[in-house]
PDB file of N, CA and C in Angstrom:
ATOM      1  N   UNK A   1       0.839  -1.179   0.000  1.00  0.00           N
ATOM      2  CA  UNK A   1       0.000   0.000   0.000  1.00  0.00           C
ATOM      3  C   UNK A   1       0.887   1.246   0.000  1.00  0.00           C
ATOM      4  N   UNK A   2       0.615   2.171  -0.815  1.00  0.00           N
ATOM      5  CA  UNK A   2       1.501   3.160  -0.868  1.00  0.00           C
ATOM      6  C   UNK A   2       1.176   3.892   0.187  1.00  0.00           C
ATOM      7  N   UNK A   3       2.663   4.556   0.875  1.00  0.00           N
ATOM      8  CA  UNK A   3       2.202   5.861   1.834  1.00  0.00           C
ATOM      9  C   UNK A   3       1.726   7.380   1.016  1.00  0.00           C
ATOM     10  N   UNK A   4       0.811   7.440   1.798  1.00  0.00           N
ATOM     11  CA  UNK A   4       0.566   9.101   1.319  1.00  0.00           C
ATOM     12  C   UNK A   4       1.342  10.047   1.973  1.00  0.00           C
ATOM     13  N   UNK A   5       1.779  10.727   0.969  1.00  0.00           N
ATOM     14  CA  UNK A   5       2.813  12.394   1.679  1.00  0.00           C
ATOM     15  C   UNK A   5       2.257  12.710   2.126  1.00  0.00           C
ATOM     16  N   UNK A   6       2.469  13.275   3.280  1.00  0.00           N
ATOM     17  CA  UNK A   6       2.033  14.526   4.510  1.00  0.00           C
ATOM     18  C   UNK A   6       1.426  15.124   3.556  1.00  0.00           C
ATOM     19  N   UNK A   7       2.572  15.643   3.070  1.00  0.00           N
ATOM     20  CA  UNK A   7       2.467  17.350   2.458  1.00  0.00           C
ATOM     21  C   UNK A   7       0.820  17.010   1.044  1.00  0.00           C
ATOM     22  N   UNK A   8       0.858  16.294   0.767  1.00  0.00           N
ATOM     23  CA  UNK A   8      -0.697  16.382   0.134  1.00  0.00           C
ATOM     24  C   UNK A   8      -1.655  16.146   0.807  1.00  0.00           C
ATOM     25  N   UNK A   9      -1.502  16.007   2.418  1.00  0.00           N
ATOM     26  CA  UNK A   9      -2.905  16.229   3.180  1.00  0.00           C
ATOM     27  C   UNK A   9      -2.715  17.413   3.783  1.00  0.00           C
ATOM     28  N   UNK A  10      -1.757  18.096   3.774  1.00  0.00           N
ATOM     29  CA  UNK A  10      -1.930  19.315   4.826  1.00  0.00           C
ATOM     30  C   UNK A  10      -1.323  19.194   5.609  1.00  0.00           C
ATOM     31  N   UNK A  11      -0.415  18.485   5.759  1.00  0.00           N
ATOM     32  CA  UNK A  11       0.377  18.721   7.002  1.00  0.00           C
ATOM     33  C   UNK A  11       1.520  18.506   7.144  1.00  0.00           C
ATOM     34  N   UNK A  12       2.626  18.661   7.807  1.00  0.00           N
ATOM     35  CA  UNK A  12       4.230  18.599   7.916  1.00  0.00           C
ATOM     36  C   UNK A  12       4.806  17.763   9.054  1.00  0.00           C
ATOM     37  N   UNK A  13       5.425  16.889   8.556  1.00  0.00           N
ATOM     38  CA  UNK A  13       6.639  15.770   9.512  1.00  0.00           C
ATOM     39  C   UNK A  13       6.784  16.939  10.460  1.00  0.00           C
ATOM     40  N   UNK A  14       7.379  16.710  11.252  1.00  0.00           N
ATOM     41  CA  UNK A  14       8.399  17.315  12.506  1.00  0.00           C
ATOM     42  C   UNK A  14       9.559  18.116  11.388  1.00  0.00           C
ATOM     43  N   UNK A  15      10.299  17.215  10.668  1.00  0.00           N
ATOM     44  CA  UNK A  15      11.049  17.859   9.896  1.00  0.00           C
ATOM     45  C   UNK A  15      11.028  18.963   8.943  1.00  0.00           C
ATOM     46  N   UNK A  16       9.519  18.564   8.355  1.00  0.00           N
ATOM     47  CA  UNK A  16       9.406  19.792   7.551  1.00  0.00           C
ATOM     48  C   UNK A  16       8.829  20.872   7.842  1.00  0.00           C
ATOM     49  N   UNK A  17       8.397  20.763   9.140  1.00  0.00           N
ATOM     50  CA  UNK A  17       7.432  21.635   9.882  1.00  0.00           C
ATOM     51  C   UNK A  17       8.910  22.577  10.729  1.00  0.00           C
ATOM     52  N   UNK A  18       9.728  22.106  11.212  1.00  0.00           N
ATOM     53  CA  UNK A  18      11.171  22.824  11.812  1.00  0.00           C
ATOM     54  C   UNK A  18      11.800  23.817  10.681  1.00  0.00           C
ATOM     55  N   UNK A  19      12.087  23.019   9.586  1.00  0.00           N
ATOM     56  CA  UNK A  19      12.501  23.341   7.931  1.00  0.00           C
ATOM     57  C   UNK A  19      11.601  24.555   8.027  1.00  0.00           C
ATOM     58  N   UNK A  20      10.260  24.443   7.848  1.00  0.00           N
ATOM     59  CA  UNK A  20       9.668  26.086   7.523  1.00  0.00           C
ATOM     60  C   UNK A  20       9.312  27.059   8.670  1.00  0.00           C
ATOM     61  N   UNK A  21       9.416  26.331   9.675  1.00  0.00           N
ATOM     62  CA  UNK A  21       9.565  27.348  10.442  1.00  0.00           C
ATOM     63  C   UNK A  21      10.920  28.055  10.580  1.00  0.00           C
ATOM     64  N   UNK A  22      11.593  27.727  10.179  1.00  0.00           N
ATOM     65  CA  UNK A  22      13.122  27.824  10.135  1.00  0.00           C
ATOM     66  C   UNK A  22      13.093  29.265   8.770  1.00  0.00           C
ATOM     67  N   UNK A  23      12.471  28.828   8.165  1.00  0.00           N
ATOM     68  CA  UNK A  23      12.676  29.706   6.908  1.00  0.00           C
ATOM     69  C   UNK A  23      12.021  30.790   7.001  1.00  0.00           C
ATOM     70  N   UNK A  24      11.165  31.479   7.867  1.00  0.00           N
ATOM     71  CA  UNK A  24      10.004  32.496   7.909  1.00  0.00           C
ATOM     72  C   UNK A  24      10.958  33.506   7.657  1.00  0.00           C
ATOM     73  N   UNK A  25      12.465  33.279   7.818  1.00  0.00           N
ATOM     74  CA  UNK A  25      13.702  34.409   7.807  1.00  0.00           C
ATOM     75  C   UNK A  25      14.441  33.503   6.670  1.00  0.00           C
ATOM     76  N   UNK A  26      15.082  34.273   5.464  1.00  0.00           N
ATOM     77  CA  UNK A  26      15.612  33.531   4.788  1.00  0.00           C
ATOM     78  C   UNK A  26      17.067  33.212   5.109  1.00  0.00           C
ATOM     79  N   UNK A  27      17.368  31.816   4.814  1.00  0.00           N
ATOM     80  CA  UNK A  27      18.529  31.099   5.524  1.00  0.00           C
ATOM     81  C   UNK A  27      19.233  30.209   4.672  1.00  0.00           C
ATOM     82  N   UNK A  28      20.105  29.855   4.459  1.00  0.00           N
ATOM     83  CA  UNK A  28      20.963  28.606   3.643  1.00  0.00           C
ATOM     84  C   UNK A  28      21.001  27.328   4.577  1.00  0.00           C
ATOM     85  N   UNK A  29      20.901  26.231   4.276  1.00  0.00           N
ATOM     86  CA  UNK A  29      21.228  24.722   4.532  1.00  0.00           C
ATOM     87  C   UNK A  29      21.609  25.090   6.086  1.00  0.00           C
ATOM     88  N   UNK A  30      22.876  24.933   6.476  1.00  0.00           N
ATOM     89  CA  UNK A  30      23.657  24.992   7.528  1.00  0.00           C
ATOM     90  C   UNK A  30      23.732  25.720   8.233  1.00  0.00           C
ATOM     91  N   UNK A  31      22.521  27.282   8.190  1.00  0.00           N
ATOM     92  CA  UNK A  31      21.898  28.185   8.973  1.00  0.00           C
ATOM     93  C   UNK A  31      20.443  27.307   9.710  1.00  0.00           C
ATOM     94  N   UNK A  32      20.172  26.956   8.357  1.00  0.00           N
ATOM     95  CA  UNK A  32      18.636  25.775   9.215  1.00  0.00           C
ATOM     96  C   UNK A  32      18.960  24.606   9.883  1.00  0.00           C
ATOM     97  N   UNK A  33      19.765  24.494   9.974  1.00  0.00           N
ATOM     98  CA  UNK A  33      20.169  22.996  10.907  1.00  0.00           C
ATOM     99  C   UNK A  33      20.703  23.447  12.540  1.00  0.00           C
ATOM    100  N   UNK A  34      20.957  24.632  11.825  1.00  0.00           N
ATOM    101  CA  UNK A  34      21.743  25.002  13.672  1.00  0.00           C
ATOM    102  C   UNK A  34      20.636  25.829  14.111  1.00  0.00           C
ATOM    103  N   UNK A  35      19.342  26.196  13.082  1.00  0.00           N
ATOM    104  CA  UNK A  35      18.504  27.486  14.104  1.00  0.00           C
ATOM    105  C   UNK A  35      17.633  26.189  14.440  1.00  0.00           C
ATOM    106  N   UNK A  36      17.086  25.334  13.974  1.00  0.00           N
ATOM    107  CA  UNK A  36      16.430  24.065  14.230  1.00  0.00           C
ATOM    108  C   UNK A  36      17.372  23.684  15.966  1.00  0.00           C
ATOM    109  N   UNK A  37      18.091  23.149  15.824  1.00  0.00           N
ATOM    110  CA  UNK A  37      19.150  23.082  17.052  1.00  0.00           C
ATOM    111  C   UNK A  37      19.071  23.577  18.360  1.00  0.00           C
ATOM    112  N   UNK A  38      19.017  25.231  17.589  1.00  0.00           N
ATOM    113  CA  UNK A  38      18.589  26.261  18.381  1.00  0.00           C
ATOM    114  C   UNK A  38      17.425  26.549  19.277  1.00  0.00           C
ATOM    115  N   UNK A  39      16.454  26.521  18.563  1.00  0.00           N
ATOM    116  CA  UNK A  39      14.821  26.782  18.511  1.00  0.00           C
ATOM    117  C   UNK A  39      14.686  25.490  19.696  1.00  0.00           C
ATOM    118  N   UNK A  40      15.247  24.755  19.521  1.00  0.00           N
ATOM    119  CA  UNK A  40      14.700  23.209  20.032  1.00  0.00           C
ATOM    120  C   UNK A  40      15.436  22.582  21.333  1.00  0.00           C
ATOM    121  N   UNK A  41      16.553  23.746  21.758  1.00  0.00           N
ATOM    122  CA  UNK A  41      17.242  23.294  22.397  1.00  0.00           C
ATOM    123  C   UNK A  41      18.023  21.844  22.976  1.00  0.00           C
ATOM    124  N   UNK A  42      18.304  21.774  21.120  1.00  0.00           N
ATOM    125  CA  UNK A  42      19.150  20.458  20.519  1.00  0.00           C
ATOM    126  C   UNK A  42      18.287  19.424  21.118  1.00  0.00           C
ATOM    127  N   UNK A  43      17.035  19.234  21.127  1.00  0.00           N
ATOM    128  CA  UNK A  43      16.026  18.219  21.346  1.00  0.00           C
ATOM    129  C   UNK A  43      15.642  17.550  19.923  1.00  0.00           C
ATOM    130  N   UNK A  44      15.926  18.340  18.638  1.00  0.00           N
ATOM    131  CA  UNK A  44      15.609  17.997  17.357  1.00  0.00           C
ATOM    132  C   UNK A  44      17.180  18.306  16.591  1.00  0.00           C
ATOM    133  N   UNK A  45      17.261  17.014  15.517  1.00  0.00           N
ATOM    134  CA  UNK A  45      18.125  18.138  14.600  1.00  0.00           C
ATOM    135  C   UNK A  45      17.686  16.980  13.084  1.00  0.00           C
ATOM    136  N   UNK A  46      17.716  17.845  12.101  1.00  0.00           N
ATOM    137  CA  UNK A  46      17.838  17.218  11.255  1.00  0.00           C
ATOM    138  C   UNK A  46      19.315  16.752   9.907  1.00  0.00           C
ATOM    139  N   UNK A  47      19.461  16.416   9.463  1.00  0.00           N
ATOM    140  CA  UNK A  47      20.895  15.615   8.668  1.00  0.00           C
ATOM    141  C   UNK A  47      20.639  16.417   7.480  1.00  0.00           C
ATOM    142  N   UNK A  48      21.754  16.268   6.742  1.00  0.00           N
ATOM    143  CA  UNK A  48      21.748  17.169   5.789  1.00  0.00           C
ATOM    144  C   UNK A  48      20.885  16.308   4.634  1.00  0.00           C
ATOM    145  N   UNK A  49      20.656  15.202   4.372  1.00  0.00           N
ATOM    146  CA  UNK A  49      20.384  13.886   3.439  1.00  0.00           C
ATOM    147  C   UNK A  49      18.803  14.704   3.774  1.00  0.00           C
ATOM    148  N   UNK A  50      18.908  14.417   5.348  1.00  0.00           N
ATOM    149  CA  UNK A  50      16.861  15.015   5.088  1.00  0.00           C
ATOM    150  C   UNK A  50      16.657  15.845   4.970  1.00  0.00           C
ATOM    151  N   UNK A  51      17.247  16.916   5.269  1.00  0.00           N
ATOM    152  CA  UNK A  51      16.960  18.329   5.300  1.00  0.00           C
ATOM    153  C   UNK A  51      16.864  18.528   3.204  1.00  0.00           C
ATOM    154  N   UNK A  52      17.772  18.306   2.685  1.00  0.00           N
ATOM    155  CA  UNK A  52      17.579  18.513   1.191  1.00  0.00           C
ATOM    156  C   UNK A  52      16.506  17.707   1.118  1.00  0.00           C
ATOM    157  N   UNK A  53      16.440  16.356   0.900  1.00  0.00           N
ATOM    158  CA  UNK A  53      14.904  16.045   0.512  1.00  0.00           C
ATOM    159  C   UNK A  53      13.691  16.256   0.866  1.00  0.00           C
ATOM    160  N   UNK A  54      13.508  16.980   2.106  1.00  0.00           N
ATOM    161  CA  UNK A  54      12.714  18.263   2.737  1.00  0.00           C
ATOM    162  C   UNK A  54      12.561  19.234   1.800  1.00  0.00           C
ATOM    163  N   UNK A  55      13.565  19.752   1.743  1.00  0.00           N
ATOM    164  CA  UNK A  55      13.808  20.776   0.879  1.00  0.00           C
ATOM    165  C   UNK A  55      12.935  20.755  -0.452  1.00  0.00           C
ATOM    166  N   UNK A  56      13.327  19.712  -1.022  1.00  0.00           N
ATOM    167  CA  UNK A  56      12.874  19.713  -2.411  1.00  0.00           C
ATOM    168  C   UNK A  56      11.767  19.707  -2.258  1.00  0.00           C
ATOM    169  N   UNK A  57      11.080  18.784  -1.496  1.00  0.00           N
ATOM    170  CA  UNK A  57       9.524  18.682  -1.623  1.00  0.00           C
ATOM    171  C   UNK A  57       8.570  19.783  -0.955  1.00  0.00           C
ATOM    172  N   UNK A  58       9.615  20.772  -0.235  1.00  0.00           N
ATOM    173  CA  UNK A  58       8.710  22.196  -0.028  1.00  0.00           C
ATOM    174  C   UNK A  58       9.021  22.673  -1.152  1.00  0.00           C
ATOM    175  N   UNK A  59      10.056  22.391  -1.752  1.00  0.00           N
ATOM    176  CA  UNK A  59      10.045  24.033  -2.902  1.00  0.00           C
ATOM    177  C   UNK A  59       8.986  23.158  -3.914  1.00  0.00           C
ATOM    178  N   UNK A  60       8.752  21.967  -4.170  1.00  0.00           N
ATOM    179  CA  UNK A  60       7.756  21.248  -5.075  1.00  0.00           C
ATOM    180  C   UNK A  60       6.269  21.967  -4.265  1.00  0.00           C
ATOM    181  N   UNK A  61       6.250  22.034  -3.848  1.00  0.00           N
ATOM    182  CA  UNK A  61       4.783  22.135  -2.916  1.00  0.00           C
ATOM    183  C   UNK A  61       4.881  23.596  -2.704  1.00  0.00           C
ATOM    184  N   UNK A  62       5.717  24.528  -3.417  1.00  0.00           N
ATOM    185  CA  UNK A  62       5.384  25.839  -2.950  1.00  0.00           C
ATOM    186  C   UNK A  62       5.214  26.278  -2.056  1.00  0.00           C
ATOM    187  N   UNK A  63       5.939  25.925  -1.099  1.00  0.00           N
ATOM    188  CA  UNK A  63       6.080  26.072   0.224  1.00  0.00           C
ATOM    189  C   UNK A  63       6.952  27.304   0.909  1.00  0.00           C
ATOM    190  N   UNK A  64       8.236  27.028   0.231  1.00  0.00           N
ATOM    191  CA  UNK A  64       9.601  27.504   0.043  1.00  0.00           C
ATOM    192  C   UNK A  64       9.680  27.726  -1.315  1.00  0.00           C
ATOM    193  N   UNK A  65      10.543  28.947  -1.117  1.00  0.00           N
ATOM    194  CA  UNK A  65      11.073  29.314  -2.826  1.00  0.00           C
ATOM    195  C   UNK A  65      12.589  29.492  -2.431  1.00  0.00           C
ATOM    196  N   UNK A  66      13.167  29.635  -3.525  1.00  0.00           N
ATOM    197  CA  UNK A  66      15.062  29.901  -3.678  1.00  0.00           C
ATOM    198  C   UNK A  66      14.751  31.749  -3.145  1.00  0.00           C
ATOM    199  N   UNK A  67      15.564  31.541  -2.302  1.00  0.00           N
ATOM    200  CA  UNK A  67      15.701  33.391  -2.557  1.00  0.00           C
ATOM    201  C   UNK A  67      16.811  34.092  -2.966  1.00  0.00           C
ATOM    202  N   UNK A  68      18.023  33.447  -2.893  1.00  0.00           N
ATOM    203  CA  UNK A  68      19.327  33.989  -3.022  1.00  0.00           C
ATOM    204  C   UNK A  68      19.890  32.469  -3.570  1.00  0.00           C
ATOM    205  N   UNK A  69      20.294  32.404  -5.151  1.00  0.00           N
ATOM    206  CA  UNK A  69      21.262  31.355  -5.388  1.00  0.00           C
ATOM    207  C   UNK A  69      22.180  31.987  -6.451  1.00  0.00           C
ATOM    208  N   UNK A  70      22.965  33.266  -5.866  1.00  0.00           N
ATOM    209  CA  UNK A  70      23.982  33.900  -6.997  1.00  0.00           C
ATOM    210  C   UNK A  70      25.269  32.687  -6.083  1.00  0.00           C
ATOM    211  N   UNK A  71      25.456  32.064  -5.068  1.00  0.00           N
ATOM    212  CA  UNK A  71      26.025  31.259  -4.773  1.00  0.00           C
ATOM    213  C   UNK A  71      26.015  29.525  -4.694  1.00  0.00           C
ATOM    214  N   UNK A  72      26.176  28.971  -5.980  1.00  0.00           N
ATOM    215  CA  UNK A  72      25.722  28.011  -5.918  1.00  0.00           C
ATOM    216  C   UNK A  72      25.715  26.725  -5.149  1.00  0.00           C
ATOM    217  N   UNK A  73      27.220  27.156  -4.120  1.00  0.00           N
ATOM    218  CA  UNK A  73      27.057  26.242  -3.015  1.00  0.00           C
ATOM    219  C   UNK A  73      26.346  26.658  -1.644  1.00  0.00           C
ATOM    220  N   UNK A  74      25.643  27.338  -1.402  1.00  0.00           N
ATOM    221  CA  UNK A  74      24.459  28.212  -0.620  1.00  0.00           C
ATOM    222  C   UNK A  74      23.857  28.733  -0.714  1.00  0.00           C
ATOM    223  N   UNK A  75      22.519  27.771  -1.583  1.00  0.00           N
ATOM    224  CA  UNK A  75      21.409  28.536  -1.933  1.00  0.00           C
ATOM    225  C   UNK A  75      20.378  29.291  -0.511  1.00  0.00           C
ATOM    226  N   UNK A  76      20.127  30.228  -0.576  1.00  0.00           N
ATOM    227  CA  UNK A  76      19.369  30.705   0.395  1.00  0.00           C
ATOM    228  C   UNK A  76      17.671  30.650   0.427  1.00  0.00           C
ATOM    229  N   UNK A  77      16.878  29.791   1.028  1.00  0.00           N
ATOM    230  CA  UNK A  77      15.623  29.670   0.605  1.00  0.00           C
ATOM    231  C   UNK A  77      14.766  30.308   1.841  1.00  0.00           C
ATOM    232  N   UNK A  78      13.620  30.833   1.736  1.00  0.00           N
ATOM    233  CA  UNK A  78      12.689  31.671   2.525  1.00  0.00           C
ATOM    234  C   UNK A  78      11.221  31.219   2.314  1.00  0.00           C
ATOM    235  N   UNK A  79      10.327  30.554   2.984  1.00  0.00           N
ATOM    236  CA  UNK A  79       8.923  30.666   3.118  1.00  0.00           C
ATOM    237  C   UNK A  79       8.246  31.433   2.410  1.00  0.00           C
ATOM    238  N   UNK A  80       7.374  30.900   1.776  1.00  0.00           N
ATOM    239  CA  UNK A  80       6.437  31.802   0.751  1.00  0.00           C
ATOM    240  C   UNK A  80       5.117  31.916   1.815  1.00  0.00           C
ATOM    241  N   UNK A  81       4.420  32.913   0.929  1.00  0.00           N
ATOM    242  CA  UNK A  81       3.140  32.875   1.801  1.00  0.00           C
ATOM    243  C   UNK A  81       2.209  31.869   2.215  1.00  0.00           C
ATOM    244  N   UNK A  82       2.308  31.067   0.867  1.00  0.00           N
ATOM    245  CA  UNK A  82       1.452  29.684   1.596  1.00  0.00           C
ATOM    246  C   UNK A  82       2.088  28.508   1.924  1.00  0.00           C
ATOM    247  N   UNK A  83       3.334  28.965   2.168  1.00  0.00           N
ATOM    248  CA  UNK A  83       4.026  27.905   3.099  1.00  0.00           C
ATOM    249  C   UNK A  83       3.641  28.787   4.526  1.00  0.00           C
ATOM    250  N   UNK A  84       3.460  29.786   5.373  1.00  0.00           N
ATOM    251  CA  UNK A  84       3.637  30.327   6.252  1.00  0.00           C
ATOM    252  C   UNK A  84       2.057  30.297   6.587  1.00  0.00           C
ATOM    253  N   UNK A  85       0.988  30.248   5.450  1.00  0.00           N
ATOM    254  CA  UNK A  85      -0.479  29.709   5.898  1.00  0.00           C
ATOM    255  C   UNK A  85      -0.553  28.258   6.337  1.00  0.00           C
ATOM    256  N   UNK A  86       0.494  27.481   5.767  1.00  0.00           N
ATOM    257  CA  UNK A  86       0.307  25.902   6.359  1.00  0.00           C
ATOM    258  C   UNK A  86       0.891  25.410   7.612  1.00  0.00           C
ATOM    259  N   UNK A  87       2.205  26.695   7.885  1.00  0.00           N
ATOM    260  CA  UNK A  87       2.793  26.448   9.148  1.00  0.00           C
ATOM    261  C   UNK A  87       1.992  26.830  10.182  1.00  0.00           C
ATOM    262  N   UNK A  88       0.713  28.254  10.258  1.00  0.00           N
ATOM    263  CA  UNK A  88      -0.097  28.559  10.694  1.00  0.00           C
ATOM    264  C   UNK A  88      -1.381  27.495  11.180  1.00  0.00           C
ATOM    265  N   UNK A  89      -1.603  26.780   9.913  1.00  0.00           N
ATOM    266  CA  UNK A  89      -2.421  25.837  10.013  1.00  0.00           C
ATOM    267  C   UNK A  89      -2.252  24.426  10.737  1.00  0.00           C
ATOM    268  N   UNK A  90      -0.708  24.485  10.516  1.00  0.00           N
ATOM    269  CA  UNK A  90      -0.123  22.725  11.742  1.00  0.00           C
ATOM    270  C   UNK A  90       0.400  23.588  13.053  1.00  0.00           C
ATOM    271  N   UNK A  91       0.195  24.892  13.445  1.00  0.00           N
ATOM    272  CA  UNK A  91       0.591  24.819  14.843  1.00  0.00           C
ATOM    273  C   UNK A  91      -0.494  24.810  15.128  1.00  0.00           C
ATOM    274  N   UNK A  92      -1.954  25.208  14.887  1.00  0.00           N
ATOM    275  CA  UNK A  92      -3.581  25.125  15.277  1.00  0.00           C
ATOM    276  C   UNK A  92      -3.329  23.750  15.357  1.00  0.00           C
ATOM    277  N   UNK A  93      -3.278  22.465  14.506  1.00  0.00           N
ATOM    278  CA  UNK A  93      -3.634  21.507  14.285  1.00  0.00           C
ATOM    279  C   UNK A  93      -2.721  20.477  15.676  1.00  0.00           C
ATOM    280  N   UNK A  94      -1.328  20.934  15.729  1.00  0.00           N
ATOM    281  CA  UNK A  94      -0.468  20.711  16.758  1.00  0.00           C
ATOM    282  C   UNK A  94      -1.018  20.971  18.290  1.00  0.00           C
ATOM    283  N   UNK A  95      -1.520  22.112  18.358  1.00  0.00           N
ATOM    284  CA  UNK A  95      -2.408  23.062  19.758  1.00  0.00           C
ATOM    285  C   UNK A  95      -3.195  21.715  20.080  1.00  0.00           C
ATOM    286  N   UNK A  96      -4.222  21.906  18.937  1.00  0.00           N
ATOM    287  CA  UNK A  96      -5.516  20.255  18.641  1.00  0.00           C
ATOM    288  C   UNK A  96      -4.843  19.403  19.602  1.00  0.00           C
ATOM    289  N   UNK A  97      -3.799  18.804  18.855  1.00  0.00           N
ATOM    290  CA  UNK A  97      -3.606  17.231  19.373  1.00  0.00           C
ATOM    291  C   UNK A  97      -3.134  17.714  20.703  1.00  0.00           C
ATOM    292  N   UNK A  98      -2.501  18.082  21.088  1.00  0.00           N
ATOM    293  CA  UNK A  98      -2.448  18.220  22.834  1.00  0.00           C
ATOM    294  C   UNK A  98      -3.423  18.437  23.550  1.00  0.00           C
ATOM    295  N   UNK A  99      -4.066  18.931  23.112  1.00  0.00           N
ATOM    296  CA  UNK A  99      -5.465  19.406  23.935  1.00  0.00           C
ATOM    297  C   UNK A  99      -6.145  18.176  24.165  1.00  0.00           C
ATOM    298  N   UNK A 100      -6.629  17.387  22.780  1.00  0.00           N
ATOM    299  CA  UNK A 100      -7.175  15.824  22.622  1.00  0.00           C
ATOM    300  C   UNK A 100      -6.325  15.393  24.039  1.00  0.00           C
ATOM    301  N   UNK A 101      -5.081  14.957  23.746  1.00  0.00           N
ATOM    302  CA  UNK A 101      -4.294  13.887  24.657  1.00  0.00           C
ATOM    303  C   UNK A 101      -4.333  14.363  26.189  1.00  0.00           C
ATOM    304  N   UNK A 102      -4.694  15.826  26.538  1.00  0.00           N
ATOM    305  CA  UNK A 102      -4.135  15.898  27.695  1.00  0.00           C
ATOM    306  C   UNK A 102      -5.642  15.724  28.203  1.00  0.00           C
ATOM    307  N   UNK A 103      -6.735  15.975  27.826  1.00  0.00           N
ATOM    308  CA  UNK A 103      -8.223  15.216  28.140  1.00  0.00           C
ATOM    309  C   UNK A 103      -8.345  13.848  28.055  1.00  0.00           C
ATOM    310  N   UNK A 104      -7.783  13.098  27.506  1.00  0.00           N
ATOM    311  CA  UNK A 104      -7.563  11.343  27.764  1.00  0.00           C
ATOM    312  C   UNK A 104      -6.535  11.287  28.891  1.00  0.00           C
ATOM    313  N   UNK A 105      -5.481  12.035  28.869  1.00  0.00           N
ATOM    314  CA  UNK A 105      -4.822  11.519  30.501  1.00  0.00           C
ATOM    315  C   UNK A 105      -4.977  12.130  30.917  1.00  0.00           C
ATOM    316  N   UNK A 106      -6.219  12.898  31.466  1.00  0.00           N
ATOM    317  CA  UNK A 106      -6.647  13.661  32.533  1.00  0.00           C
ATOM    318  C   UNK A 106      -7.860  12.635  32.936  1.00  0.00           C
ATOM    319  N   UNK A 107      -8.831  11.847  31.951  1.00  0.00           N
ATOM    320  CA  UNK A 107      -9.585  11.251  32.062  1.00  0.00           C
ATOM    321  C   UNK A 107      -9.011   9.739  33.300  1.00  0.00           C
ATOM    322  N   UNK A 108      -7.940   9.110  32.157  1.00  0.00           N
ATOM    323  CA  UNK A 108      -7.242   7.989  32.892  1.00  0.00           C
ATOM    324  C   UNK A 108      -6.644   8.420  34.529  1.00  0.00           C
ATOM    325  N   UNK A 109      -6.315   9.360  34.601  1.00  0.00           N
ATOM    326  CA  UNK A 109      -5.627  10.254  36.050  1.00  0.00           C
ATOM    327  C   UNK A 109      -4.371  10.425  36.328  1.00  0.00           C
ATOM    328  N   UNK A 110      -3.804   9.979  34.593  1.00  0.00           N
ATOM    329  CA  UNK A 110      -2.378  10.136  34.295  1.00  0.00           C
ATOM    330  C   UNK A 110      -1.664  11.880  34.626  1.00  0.00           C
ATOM    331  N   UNK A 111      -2.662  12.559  34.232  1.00  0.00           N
ATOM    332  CA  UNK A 111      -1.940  14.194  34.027  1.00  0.00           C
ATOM    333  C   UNK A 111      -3.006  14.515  35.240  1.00  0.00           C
ATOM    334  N   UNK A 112      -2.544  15.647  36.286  1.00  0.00           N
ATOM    335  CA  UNK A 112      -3.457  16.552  37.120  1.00  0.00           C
ATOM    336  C   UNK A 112      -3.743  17.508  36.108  1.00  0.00           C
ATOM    337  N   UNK A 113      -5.367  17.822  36.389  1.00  0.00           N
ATOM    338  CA  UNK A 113      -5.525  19.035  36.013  1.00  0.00           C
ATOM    339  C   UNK A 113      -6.844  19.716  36.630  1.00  0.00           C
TER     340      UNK A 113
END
């Protein structure tokens, strides 16, 4: 059975969801791996192998565009607008699922609340 891409239901891995949040400021490769790092307080990081095939399939999905490639070994890519409506749309959707889970272990008597 084939898997379906995230990204044609609406929504973003962990990875690609870091990736564009990463980009709301435009950045090259090895700027997004360390603000990811950053942001996450080295709880996340992604590899360079995923981060490009990330890559590609936001700039396929119009997600991300090139913003700066007069350097061809550091292209600089930045969030387009409807990449920054979908990142909008998976932190609502992200908010969601915690909310769900923390009412099931509040139910079980796992979480106080």
């Amino acid at each position: 059975m084939a898997r379906t891409d995230s990204l044609e239901m609406g929504e973003l891995t962990d990875t690609a969801y870091y990736i564009l949040l990463s980009l709301v400021e435009a950045r090259h490769g090895y700027l997004i791996m360390k603000n990811i790092e950053s942001i996450t307080n080295n709880r996340f990081s992604v590899g360079p192998a995923s981060m490009y095939t990330t890559i590609k399939k936001l700039l396929s999905a119009n997600l991300i565009r090139i913003y700066d490639d007069s350097d061809q070994k550091k292209k600089t890519y930045i969030a387009t607008e409807k990449g920054i409506e979908l990142l909008e749309k998976e932190v609502q959707r992200r908010r969601e699922m915690v909310i769900h889970a923390e009412k099931v272990l509040k139910q079980r008597g796992e979480i106080e609340g």
